[in-house]
N, C-alpha and C. Protein backbone atom coordinates (compact mmCIF):
# COMPACT_ATOMS: atom_id res chain seq x y z
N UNK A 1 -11.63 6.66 -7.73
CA UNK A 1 -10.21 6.44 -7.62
C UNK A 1 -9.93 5.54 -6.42
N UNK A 2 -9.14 4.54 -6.37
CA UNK A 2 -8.92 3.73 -5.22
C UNK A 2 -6.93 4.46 -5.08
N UNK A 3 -7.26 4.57 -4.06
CA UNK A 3 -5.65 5.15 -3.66
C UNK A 3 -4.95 4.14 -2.62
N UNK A 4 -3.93 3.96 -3.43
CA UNK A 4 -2.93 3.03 -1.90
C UNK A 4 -2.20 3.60 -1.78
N UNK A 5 -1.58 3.80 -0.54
CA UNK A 5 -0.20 4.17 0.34
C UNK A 5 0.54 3.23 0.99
N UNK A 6 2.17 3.41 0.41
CA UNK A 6 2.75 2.46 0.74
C UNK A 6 3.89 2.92 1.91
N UNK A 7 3.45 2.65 2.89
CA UNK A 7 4.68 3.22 3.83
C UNK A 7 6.12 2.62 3.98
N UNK A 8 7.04 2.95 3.50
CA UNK A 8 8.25 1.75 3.45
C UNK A 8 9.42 2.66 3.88
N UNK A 9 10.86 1.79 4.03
CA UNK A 9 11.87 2.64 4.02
C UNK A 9 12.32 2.10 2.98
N UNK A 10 13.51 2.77 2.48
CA UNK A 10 14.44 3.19 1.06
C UNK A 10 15.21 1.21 1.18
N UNK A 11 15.08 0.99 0.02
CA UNK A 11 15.85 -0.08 -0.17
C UNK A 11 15.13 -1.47 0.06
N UNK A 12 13.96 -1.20 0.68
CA UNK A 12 12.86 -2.73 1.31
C UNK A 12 12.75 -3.66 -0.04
N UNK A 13 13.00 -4.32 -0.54
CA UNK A 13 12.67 -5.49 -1.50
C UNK A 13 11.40 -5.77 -1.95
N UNK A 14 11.02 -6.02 -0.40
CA UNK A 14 9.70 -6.95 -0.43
C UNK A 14 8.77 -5.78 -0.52
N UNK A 15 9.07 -4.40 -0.14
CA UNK A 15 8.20 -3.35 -0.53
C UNK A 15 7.83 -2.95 -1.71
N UNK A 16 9.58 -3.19 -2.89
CA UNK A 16 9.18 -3.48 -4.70
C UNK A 16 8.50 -4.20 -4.97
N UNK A 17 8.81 -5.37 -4.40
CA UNK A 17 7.75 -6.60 -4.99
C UNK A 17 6.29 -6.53 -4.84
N UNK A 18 5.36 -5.24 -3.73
CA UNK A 18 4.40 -5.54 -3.76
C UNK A 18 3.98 -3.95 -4.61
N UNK A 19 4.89 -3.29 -4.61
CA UNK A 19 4.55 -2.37 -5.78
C UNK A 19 4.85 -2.55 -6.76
N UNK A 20 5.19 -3.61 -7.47
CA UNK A 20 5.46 -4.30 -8.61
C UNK A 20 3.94 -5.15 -8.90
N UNK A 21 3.36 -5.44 -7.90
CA UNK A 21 2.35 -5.78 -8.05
C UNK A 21 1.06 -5.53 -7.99
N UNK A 22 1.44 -4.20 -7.29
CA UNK A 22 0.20 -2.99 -7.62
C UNK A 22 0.36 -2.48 -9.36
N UNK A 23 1.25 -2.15 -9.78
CA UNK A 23 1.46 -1.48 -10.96
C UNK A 23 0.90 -2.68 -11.99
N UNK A 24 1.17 -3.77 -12.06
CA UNK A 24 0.74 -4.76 -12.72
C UNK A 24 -0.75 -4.68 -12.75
N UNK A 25 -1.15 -4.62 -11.66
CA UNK A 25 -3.23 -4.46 -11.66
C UNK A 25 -4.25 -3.07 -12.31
N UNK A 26 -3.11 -2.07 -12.56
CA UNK A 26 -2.88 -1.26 -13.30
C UNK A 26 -3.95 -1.15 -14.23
N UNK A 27 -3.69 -2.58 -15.13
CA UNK A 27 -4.50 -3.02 -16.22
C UNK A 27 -6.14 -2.88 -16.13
N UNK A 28 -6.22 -3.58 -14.81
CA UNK A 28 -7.21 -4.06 -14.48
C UNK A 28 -8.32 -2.60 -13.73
N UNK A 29 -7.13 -2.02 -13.03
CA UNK A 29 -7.91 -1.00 -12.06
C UNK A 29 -6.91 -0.21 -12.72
N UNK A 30 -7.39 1.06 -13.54
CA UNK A 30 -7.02 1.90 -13.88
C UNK A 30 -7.10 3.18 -13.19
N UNK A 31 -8.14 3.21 -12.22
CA UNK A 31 -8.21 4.17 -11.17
C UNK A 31 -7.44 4.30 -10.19
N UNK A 32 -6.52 2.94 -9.77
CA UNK A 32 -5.48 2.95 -9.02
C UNK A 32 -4.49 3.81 -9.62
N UNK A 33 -4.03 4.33 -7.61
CA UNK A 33 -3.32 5.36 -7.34
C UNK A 33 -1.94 5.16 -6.79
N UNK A 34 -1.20 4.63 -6.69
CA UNK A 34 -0.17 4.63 -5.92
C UNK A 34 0.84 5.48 -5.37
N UNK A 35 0.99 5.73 -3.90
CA UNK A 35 1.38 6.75 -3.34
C UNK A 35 2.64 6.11 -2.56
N UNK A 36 4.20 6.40 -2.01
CA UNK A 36 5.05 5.71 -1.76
C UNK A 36 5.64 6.62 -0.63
N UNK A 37 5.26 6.35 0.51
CA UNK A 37 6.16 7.39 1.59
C UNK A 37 7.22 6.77 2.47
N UNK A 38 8.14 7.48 2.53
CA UNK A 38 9.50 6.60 3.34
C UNK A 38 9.07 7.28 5.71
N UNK A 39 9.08 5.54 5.12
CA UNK A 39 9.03 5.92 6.88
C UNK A 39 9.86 6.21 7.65
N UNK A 40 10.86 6.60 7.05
CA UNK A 40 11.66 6.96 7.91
C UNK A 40 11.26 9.05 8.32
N UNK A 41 10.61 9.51 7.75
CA UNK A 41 10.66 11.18 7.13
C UNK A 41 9.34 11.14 8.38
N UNK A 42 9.32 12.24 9.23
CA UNK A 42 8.40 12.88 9.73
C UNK A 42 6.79 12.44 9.42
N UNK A 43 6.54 12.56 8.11
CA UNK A 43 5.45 12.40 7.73
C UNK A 43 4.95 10.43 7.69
N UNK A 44 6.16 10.00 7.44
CA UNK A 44 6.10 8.36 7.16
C UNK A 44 6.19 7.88 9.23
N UNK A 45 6.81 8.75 10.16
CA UNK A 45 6.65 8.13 11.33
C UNK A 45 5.39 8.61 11.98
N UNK A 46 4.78 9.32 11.73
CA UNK A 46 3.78 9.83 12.14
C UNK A 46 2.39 9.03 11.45
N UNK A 47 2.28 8.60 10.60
CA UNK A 47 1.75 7.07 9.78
C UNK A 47 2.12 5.93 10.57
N UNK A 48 3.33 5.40 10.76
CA UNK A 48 3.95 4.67 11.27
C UNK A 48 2.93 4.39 13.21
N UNK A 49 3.38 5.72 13.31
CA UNK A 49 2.18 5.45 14.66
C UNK A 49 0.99 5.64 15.00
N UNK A 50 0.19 6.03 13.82
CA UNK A 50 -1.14 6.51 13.77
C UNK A 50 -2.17 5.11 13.51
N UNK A 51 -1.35 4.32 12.42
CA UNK A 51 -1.83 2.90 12.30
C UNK A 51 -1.34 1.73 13.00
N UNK A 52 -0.11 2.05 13.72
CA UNK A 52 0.36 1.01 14.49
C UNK A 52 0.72 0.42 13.26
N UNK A 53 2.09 0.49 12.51
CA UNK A 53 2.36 -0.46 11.43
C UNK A 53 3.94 -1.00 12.42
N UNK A 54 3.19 -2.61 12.76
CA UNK A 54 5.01 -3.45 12.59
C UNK A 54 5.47 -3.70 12.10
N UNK A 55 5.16 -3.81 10.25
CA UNK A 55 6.73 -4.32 9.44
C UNK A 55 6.00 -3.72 8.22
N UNK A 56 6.91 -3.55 6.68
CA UNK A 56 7.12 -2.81 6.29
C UNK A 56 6.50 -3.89 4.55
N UNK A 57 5.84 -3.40 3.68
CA UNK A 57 5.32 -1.82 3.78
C UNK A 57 3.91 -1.73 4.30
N UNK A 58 3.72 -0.76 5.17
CA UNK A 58 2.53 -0.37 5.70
C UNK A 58 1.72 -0.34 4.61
N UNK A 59 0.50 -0.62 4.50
CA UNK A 59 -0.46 -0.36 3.39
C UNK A 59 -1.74 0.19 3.78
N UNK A 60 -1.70 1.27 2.92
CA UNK A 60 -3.49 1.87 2.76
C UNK A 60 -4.20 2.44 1.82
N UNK A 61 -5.36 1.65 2.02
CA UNK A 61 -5.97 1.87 0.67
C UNK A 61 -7.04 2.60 1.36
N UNK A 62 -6.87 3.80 0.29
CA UNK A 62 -8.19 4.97 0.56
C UNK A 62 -7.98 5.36 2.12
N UNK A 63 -6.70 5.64 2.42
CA UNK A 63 -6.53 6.21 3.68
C UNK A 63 -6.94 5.18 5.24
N UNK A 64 -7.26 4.20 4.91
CA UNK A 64 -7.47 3.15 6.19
C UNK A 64 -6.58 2.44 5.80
N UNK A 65 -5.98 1.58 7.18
CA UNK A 65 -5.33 0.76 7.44
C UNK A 65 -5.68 -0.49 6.50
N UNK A 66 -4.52 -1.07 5.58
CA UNK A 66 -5.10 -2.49 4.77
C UNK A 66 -4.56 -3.64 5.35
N UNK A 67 -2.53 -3.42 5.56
CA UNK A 67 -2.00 -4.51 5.74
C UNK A 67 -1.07 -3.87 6.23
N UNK A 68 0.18 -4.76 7.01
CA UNK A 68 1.64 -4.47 6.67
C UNK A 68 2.04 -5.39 6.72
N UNK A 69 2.87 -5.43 6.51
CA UNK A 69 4.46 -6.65 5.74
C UNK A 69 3.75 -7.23 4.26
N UNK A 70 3.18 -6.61 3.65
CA UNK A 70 2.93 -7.18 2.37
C UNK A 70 1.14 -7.49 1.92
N UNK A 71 0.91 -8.05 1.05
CA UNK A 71 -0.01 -8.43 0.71
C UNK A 71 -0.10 -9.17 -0.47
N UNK A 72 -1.04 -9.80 -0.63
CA UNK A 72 -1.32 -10.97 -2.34
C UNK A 72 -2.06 -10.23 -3.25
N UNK A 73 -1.87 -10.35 -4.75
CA UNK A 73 -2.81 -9.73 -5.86
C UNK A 73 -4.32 -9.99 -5.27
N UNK A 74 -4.72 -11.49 -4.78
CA UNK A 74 -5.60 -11.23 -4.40
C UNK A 74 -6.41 -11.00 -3.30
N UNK A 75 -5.42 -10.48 -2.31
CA UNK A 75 -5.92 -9.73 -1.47
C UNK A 75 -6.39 -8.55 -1.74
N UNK A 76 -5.15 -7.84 -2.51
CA UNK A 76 -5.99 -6.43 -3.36
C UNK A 76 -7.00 -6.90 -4.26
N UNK A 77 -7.24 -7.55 -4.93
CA UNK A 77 -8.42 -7.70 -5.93
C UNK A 77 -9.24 -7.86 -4.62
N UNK A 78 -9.68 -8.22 -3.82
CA UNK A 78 -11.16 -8.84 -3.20
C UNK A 78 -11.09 -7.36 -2.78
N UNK A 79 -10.09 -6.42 -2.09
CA UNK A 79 -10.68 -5.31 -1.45
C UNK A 79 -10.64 -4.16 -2.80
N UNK A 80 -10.26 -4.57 -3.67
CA UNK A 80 -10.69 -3.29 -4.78
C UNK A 80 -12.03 -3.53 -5.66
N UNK A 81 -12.28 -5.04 -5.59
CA UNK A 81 -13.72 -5.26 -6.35
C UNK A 81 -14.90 -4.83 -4.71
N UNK A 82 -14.31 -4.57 -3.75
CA UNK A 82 -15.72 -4.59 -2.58
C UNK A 82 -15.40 -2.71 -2.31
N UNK A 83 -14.42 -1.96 -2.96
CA UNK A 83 -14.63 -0.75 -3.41
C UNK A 83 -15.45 0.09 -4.93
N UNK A 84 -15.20 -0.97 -5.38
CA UNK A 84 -16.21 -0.84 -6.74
C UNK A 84 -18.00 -0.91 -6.65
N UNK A 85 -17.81 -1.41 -5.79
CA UNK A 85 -19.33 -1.68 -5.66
C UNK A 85 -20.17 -0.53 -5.39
């Protein structure tokens, strides 16, 4: 299972757009997990400072730090084909 976590607050755009583009790879990685926590809630600021995330959405795949403020399909493809391995 490859699991991402998306740390965001309520309403972020650019946080749909990259879970719009997780769900799309879907196809591809069917083991993908997508998990969506609002940083604003106890549990999302405590993330918030554990990874040091400056902009939004925090991302992690399989519980480590991936990105924040976004990412490209193929940024996730290169780190979900070097989890497959």
């Amino acid at each position: 299972m490859i699991k991402v976590t998306l740390i965001r607050p309520a309403g972020c755009h650019h946080c749909a757009a990259v879970k719009a583009t997780l769900e799309k790879m879907k196809v591809d990685y069917p083991e993908l997990n997508i998990e969506e926590i609002d940083m604003t809630t106890s549990e999302g600021q405590a993330l918030v400072q554990k990874y040091n995330i400056l902009s939004s959405p925090g991302i992690l795949v399989n519980d480590e730090l991936f990105a924040f403020g976004g990412a490209t399909e193929d940024q996730f493809k290169k780190k979900f084909d070097e989890l497959k391995k």
